[in-house]
C-alpha atoms as a PDB file:
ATOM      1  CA  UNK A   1       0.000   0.000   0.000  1.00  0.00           C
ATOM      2  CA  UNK A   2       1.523   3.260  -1.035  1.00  0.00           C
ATOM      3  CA  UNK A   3       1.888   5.953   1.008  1.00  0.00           C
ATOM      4  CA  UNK A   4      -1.093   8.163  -0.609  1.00  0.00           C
ATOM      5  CA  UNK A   5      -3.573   5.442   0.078  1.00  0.00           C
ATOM      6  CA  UNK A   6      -2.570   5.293   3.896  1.00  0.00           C
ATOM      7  CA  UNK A   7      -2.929   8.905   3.823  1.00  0.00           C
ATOM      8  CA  UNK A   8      -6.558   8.993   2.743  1.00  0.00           C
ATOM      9  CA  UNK A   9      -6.913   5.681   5.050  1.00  0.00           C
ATOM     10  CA  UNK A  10      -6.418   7.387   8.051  1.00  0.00           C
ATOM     11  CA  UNK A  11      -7.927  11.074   7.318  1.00  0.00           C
ATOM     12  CA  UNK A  12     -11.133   8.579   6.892  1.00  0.00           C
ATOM     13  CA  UNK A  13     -11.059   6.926   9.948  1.00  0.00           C
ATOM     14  CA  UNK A  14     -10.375   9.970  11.955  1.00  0.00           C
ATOM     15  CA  UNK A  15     -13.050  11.611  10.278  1.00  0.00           C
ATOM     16  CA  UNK A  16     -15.077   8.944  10.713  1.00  0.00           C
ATOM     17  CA  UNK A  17     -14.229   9.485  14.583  1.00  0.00           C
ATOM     18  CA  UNK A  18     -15.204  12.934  14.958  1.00  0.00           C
ATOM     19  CA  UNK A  19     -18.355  11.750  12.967  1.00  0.00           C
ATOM     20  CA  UNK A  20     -19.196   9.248  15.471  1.00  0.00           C
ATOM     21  CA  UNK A  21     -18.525  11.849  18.224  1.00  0.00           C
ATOM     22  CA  UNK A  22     -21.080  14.313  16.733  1.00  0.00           C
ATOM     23  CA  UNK A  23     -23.747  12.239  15.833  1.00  0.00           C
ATOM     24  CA  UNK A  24     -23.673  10.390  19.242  1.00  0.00           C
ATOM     25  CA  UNK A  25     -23.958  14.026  21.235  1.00  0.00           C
ATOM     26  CA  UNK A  26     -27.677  14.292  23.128  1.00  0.00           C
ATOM     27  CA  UNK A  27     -29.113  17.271  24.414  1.00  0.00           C
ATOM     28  CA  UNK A  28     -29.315  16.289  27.565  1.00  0.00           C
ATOM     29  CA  UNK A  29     -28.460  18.179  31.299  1.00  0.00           C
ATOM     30  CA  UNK A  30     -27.495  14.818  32.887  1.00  0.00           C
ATOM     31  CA  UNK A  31     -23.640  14.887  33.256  1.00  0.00           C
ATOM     32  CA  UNK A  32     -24.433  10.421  33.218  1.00  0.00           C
ATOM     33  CA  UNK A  33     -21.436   8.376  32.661  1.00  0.00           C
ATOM     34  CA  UNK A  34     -23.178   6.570  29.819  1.00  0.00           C
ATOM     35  CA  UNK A  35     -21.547   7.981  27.521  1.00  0.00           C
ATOM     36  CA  UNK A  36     -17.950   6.547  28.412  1.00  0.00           C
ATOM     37  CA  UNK A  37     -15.111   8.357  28.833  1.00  0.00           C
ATOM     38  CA  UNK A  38     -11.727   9.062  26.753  1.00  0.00           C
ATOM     39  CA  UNK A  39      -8.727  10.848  28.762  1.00  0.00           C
ATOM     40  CA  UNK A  40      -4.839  11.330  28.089  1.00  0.00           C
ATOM     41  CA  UNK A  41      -1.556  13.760  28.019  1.00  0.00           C
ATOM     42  CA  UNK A  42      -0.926  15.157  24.882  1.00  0.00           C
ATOM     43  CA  UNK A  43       2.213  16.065  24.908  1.00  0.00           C
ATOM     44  CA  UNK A  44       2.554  16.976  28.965  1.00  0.00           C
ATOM     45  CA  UNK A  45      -1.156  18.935  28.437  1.00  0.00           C
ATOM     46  CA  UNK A  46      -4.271  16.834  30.044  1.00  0.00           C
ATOM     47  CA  UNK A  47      -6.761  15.976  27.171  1.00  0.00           C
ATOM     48  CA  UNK A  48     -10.136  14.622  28.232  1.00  0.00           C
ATOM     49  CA  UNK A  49     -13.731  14.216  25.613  1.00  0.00           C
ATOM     50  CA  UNK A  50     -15.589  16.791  26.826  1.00  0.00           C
ATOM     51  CA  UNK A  51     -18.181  15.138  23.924  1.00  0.00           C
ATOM     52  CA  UNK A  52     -19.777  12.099  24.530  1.00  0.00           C
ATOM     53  CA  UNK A  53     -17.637   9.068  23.472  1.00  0.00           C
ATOM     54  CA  UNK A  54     -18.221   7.206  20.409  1.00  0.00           C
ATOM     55  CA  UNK A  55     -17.377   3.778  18.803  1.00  0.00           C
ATOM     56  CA  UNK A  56     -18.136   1.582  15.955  1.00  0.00           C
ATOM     57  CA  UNK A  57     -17.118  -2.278  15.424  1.00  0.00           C
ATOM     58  CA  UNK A  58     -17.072  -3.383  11.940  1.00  0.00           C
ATOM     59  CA  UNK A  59     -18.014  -7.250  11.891  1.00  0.00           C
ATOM     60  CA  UNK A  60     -17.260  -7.516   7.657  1.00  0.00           C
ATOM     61  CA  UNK A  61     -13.927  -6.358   8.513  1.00  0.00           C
ATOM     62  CA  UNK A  62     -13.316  -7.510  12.431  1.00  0.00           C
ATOM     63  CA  UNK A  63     -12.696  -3.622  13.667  1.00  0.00           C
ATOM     64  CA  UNK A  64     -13.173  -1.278  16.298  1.00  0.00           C
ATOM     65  CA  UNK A  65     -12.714   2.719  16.029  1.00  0.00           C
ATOM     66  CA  UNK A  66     -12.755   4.339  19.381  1.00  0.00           C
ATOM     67  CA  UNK A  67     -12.920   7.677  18.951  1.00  0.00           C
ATOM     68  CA  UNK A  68     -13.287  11.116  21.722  1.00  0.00           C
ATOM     69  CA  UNK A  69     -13.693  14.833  20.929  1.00  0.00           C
ATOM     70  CA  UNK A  70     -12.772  17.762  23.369  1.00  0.00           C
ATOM     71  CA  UNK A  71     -13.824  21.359  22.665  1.00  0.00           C
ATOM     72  CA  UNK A  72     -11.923  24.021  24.281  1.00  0.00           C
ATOM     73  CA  UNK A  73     -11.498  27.953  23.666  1.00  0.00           C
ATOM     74  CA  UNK A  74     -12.392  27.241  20.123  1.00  0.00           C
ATOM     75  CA  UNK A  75      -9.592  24.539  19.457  1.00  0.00           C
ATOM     76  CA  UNK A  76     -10.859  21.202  18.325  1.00  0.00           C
ATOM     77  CA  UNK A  77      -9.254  18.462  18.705  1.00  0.00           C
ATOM     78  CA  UNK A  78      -9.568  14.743  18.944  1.00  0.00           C
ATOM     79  CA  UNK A  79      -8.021  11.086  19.776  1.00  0.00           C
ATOM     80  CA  UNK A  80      -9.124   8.131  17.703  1.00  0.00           C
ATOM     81  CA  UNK A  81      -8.227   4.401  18.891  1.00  0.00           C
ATOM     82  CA  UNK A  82      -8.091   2.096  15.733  1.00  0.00           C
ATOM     83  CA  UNK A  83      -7.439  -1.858  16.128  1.00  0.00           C
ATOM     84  CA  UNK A  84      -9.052  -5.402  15.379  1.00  0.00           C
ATOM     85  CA  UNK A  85     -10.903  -8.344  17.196  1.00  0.00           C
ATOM     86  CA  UNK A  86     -10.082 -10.775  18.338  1.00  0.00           C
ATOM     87  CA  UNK A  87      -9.663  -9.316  21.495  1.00  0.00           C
ATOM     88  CA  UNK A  88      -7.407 -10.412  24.251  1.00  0.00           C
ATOM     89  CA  UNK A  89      -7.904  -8.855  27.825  1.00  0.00           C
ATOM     90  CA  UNK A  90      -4.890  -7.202  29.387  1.00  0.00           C
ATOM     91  CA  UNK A  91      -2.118  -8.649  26.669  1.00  0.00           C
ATOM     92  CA  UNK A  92      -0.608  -5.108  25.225  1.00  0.00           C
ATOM     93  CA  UNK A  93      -1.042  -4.513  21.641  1.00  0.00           C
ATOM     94  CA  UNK A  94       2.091  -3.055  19.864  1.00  0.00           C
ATOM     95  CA  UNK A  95       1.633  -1.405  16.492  1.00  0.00           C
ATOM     96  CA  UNK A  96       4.881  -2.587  15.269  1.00  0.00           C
ATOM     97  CA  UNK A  97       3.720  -5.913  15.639  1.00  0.00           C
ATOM     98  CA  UNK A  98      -0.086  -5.452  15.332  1.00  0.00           C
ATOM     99  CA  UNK A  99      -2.567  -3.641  13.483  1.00  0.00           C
ATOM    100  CA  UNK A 100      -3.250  -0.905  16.248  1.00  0.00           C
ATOM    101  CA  UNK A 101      -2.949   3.176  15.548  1.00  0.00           C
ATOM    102  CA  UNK A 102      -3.771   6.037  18.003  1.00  0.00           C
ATOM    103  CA  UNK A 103      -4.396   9.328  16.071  1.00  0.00           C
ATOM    104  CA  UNK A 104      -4.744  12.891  16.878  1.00  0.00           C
ATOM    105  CA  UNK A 105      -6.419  15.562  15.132  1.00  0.00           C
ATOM    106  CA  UNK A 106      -6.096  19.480  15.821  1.00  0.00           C
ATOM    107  CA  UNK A 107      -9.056  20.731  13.527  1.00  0.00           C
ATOM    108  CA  UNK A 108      -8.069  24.724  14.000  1.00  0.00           C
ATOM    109  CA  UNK A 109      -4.741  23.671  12.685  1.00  0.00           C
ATOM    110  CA  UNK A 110      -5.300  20.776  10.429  1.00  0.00           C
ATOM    111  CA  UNK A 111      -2.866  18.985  11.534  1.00  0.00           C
ATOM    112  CA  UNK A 112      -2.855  14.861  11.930  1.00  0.00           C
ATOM    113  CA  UNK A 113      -0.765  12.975  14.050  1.00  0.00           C
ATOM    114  CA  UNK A 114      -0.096   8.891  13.437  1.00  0.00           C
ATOM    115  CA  UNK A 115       1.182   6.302  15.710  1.00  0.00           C
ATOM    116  CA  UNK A 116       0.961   3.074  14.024  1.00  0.00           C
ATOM    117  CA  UNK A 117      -0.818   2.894  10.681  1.00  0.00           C
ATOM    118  CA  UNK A 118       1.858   5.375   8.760  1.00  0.00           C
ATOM    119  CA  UNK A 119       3.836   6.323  10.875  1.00  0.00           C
ATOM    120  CA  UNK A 120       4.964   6.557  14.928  1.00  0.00           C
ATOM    121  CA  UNK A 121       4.436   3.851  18.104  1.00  0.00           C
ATOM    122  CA  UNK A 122       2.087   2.667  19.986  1.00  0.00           C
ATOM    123  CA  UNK A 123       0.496   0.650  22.338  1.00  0.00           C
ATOM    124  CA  UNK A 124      -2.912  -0.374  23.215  1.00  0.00           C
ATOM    125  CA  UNK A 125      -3.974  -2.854  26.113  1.00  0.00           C
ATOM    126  CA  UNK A 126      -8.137  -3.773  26.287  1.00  0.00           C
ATOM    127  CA  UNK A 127      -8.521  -4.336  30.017  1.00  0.00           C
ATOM    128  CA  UNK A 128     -12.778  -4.611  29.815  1.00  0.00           C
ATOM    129  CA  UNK A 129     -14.414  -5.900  27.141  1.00  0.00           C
ATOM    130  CA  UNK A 130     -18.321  -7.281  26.709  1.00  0.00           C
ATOM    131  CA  UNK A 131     -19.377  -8.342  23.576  1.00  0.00           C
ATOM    132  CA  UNK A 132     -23.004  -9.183  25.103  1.00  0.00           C
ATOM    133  CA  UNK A 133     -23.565  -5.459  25.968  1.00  0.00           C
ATOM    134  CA  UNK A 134     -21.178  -3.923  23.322  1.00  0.00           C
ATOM    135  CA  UNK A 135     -18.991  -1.983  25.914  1.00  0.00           C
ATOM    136  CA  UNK A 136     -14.932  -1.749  25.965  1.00  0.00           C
ATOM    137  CA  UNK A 137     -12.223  -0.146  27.512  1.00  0.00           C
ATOM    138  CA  UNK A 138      -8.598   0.128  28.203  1.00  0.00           C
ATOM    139  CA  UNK A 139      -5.108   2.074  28.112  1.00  0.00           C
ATOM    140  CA  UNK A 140      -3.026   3.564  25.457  1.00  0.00           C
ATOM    141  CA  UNK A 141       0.198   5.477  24.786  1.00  0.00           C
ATOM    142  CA  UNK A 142       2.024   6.561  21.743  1.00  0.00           C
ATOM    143  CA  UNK A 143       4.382   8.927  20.028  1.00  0.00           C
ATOM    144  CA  UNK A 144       2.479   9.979  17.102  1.00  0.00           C
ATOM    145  CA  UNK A 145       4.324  12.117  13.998  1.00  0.00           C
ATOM    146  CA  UNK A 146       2.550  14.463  11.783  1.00  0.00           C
ATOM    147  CA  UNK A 147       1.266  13.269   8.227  1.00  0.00           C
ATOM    148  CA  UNK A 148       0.191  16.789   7.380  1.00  0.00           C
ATOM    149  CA  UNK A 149       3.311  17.672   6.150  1.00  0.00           C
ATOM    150  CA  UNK A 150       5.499  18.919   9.232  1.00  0.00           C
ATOM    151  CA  UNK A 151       8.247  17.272  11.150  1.00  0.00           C
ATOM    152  CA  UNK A 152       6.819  17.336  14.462  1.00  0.00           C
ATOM    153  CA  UNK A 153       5.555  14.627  17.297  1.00  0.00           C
ATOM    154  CA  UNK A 154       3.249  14.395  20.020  1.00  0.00           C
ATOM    155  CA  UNK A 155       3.580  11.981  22.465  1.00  0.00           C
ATOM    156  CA  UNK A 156       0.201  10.686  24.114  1.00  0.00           C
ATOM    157  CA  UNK A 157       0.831   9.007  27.971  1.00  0.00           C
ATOM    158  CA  UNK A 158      -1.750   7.757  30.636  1.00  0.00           C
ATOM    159  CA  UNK A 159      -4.523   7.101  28.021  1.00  0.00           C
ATOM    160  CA  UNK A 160      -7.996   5.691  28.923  1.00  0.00           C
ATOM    161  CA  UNK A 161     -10.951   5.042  27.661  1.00  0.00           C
ATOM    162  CA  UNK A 162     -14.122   3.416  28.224  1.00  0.00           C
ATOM    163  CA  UNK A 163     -17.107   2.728  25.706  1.00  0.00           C
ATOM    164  CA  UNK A 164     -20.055   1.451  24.211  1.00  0.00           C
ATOM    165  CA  UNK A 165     -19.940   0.605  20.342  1.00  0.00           C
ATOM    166  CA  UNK A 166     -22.626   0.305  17.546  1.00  0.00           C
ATOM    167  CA  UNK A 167     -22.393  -2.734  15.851  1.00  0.00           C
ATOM    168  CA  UNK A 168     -22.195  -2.463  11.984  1.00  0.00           C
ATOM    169  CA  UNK A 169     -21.773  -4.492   8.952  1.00  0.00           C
END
């Protein structure tokens, strides 16, 4: 797969994250848990969804995208998870040897960062997962490089998350 086509890969599936993260958002006063919840440091700087958190699991193609959206004195930004079933509780998922990729997206600046699918590290560790009630959750780290065309990083500690997911074809 050439370069190009991992490019247009992953804008999809982050867009496809902030998609999920929109159309999931309720009107709603209740501050309930229900929604799941998606924290990490970006780069030293806390990062939590402040948007309810959103996930899809792909059965035709065995995948889950995780994705969390936080608003903040009009900066956008958001984390998306990517990786693929079977899942194994508490074994850590390395993108150099597995199919896993943490992303991050700064909308005001357009600027994506990778760490697994094109470029960068990660790792990813599922420590709750029910298939019954379609709800997962677990860790993550990374150091993530810019495919928008600069030579920068971010590195992403502490991650957690915690979700439902829609089940699709």
């Amino acid at each position: 797969m050439n370069f190009q086509s991992k490019t247009i890969i992953a804008l999809f599936v982050v867009s496809s994250a902030f998609l999920l993260t929109a159309t999931s958002c309720k009107k709603s006063n209740s501050s309930s848990s229900s929604n799941g919840q998606f924290a990490a440091s970006v780069s030293g700087t806390a990062w939590a969804s402040n948007f309810p958190t959103s996930g899809i699991y792909s059965t035709s193609g065995q995948e889950f995208e995780i994705g969390g959206a936080q608003y903040k004195g009009g900066d956008s930004t958001a984390i998306a998870l990517v990786f693929f079933s079977p899942i194994t509780l508490n074994k850590a998922l390395n993108s150099d040897t597995a199919t896993v990729d943490v992303e991050y997206v700064n909308a005001n600046t357009v600027t994506e960062y990778d760490g697994g699918l094109i470029a960068g590290h990660s790792i990813l560790t599922i420590t709750s997962y029910d298939s019954v009630n379609h709800k997962i959750g677990g860790t993550f780290t990374g150091v993530l490089y810019n495919i928008s065309g600069g030579s920068d990083s971010v590195v992403v500690t502490g991650g957690s998350f915690s979700s439902s997911y829609t089940v699709t074809n």
